[in-house]
C-alpha atoms as a PDB file:
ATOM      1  CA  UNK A   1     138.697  27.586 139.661  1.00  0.00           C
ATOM      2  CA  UNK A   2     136.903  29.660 137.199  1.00  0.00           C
ATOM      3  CA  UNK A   3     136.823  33.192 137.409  1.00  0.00           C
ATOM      4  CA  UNK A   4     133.437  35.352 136.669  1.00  0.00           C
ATOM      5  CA  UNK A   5     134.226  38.625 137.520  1.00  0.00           C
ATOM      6  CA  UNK A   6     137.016  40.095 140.254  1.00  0.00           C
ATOM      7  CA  UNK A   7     134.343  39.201 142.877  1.00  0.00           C
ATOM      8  CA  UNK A   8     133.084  35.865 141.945  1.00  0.00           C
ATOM      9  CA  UNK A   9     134.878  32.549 140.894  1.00  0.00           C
ATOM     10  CA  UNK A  10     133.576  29.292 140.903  1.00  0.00           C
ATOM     11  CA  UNK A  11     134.657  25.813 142.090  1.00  0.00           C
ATOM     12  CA  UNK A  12     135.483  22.994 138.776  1.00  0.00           C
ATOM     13  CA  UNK A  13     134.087  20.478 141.258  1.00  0.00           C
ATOM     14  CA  UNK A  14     130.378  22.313 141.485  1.00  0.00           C
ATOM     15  CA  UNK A  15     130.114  21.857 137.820  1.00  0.00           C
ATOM     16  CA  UNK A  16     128.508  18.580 136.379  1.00  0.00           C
ATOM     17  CA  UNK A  17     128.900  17.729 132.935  1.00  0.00           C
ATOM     18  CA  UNK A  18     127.413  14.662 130.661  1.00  0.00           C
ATOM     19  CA  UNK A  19     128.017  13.729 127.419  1.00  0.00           C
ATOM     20  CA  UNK A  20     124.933  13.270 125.139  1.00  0.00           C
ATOM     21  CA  UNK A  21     124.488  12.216 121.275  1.00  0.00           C
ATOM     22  CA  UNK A  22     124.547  15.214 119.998  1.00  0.00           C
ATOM     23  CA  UNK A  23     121.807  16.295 116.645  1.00  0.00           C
ATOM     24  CA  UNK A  24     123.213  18.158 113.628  1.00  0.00           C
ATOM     25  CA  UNK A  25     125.728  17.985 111.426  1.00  0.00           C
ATOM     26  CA  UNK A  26     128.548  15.293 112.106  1.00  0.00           C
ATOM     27  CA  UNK A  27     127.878  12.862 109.052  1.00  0.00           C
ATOM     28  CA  UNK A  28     128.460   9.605 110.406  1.00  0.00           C
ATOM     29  CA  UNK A  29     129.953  10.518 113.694  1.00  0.00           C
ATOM     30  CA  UNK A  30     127.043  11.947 115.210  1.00  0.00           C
ATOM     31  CA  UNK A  31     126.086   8.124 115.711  1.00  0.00           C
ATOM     32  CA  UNK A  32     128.890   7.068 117.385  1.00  0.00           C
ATOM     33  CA  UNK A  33     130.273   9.939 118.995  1.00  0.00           C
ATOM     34  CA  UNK A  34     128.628  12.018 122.679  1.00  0.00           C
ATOM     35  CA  UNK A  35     130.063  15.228 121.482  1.00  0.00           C
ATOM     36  CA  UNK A  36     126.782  17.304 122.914  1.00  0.00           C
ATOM     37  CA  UNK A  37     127.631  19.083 126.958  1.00  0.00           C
ATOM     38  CA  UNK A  38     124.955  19.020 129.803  1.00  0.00           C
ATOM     39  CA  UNK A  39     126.665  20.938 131.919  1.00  0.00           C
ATOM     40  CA  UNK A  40     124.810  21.161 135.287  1.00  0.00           C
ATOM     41  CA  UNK A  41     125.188  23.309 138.140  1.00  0.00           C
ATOM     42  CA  UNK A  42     123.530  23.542 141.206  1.00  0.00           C
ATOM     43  CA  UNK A  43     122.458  27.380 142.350  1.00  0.00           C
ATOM     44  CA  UNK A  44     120.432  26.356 145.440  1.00  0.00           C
ATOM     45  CA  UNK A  45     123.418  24.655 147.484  1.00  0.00           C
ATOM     46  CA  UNK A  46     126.505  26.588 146.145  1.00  0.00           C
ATOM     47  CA  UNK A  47     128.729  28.679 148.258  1.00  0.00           C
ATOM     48  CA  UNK A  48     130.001  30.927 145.927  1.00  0.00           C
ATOM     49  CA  UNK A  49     127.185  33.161 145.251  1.00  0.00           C
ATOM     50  CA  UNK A  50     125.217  35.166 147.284  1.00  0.00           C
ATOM     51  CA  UNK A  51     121.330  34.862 147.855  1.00  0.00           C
ATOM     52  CA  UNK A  52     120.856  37.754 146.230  1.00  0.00           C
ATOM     53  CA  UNK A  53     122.751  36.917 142.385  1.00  0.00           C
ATOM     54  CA  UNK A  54     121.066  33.374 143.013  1.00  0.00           C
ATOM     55  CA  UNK A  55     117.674  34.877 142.591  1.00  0.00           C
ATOM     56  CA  UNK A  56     118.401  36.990 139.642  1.00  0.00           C
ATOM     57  CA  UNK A  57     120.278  34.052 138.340  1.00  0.00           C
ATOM     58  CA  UNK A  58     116.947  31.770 138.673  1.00  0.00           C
ATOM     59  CA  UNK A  59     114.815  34.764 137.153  1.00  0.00           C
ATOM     60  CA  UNK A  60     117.542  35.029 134.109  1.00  0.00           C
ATOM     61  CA  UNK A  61     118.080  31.812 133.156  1.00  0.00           C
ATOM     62  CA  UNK A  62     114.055  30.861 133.542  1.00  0.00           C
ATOM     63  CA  UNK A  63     113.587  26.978 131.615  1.00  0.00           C
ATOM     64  CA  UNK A  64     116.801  26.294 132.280  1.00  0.00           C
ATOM     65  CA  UNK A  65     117.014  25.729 136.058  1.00  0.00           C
ATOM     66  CA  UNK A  66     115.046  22.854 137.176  1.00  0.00           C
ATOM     67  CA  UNK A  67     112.616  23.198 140.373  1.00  0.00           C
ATOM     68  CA  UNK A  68     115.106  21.563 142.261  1.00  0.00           C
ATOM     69  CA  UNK A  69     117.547  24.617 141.312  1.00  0.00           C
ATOM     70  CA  UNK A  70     119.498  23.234 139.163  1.00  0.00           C
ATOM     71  CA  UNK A  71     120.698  25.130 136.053  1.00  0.00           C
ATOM     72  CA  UNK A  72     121.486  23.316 133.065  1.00  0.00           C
ATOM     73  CA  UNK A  73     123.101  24.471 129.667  1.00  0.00           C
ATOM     74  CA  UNK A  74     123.262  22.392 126.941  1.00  0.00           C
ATOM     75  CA  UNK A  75     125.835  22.914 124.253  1.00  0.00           C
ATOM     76  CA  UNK A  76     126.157  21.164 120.776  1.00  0.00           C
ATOM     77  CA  UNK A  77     127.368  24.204 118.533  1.00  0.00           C
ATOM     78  CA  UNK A  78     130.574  22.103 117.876  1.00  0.00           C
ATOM     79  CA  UNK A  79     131.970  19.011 116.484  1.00  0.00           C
ATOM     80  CA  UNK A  80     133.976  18.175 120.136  1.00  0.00           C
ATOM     81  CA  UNK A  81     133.514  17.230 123.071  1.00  0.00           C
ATOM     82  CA  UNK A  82     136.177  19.811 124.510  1.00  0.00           C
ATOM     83  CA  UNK A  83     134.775  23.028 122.512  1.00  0.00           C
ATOM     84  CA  UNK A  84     131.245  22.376 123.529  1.00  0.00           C
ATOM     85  CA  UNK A  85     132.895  21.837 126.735  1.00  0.00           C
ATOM     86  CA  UNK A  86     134.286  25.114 127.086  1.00  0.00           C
ATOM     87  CA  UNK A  87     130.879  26.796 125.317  1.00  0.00           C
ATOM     88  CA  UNK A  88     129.270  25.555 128.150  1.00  0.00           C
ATOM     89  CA  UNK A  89     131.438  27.460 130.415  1.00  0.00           C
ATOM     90  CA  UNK A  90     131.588  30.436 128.742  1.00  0.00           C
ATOM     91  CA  UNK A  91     127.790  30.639 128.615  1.00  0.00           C
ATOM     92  CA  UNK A  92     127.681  29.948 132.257  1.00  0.00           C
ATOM     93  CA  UNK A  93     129.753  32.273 133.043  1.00  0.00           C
ATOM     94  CA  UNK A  94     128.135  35.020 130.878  1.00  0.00           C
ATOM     95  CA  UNK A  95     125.009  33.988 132.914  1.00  0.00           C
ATOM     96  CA  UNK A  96     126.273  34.635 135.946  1.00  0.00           C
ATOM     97  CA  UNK A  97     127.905  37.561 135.203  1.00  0.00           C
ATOM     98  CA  UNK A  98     124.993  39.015 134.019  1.00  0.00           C
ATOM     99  CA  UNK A  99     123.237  38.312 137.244  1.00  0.00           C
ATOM    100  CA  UNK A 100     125.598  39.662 138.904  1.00  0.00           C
ATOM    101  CA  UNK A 101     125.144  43.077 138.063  1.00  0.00           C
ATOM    102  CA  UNK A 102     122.087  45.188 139.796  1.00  0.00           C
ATOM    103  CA  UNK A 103     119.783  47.260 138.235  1.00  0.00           C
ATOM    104  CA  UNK A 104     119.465  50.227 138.799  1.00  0.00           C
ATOM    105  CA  UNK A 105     116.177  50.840 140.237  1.00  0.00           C
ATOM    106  CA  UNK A 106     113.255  53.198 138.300  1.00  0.00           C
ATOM    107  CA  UNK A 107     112.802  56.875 140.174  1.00  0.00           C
ATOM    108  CA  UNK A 108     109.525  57.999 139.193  1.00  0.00           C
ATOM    109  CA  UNK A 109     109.033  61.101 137.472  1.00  0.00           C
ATOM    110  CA  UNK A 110     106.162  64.000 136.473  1.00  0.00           C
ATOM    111  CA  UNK A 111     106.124  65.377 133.152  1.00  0.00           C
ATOM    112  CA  UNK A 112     107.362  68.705 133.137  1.00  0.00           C
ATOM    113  CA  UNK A 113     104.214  71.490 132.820  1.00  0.00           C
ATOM    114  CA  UNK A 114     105.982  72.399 129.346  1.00  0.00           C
ATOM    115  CA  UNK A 115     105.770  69.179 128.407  1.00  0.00           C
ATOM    116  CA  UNK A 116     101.998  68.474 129.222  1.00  0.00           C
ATOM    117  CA  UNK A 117     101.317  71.826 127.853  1.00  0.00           C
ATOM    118  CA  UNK A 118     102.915  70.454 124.026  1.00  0.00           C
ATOM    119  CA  UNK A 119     100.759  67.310 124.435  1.00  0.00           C
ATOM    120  CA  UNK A 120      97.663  68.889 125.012  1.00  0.00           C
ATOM    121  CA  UNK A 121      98.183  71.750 122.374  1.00  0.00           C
ATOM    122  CA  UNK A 122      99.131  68.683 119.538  1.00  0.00           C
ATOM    123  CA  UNK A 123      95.863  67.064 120.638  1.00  0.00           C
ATOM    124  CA  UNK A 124      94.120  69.913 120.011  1.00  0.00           C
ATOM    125  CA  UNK A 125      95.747  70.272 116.814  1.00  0.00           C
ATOM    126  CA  UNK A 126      94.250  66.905 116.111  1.00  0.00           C
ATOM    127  CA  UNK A 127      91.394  66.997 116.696  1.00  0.00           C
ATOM    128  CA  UNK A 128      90.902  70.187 114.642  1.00  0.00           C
ATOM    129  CA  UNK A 129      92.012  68.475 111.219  1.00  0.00           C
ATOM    130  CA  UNK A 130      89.897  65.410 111.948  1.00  0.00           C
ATOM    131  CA  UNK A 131      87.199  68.361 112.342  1.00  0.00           C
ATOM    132  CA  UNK A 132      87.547  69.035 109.423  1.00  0.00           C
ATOM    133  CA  UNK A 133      87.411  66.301 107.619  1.00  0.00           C
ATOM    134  CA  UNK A 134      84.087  65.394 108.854  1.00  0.00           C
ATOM    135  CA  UNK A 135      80.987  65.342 106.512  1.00  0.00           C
ATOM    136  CA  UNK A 136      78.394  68.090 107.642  1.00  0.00           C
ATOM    137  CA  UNK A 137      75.158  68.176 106.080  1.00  0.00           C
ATOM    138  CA  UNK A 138      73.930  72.068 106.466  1.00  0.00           C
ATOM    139  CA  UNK A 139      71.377  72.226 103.658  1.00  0.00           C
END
């Protein structure tokens, strides 16, 4: 089970993970060796979220989730398998985390008269040095 947050935890067996060849530096044993995660996991058909994090989850991770709604995170940072491993995790679970939490939604507002009144008077104050700048021809 992995934890999120006190509201959320997650199932090991709804997480996927391959082993690629992984690019960077390794020397030699980046030939040899998968030491790059895929971890996949599936927001469409999971039970532990609600519909509501699953949206902001799709609209936060973006290229990552597939159409299918599958979110993958690949991880190659380290030199193991195990590391990367737990990178992946840790990234997922920042993700969903994130998600998690709701915005706060925008209250529109009016400028105070004050305000609007300052604005209009530095305008004017402006305008009357670019007024004077200008060229005028009065001969």
């Amino acid at each position: 089970m992995i934890i999120i947050n006190k509201n959320i935890s997650i199932k090991r067996s709804e997480l996927i993970f391959k082993f690629i060849r992984s690019s960077g530096p390794g020397g030699q044993n980046v030939n040899k060796v998968s030491t790059a995660v895929q971890l996949r996991f599936d927001i469409a058909s999971t039970k532990s979220l609600t519909e509501e994090i699953k949206t902001r989850l799709k609209s936060i991770a973006g290229r990552k989730v597939t159409k299918d709604g599958i979110l993958i995170i690949e991880a190659n940072r380290f030199r193991t398998q195990e590391k990367n491993r737990q990178d992946a995790i840790e990234r997922l679970i920042a993700l969903i985390d994130k998600s998690s939490v709701r915005r706060k939604r925008r209250i529109k507002t009016n400028p105070s008269p004050a305000s609007n009144q300052k604005r209009i008077e530095t305008k004017k104050r402006l305008s009357e040095k670019k007024k004077m700048r200008r060229y005028s021809d009065q001969s």
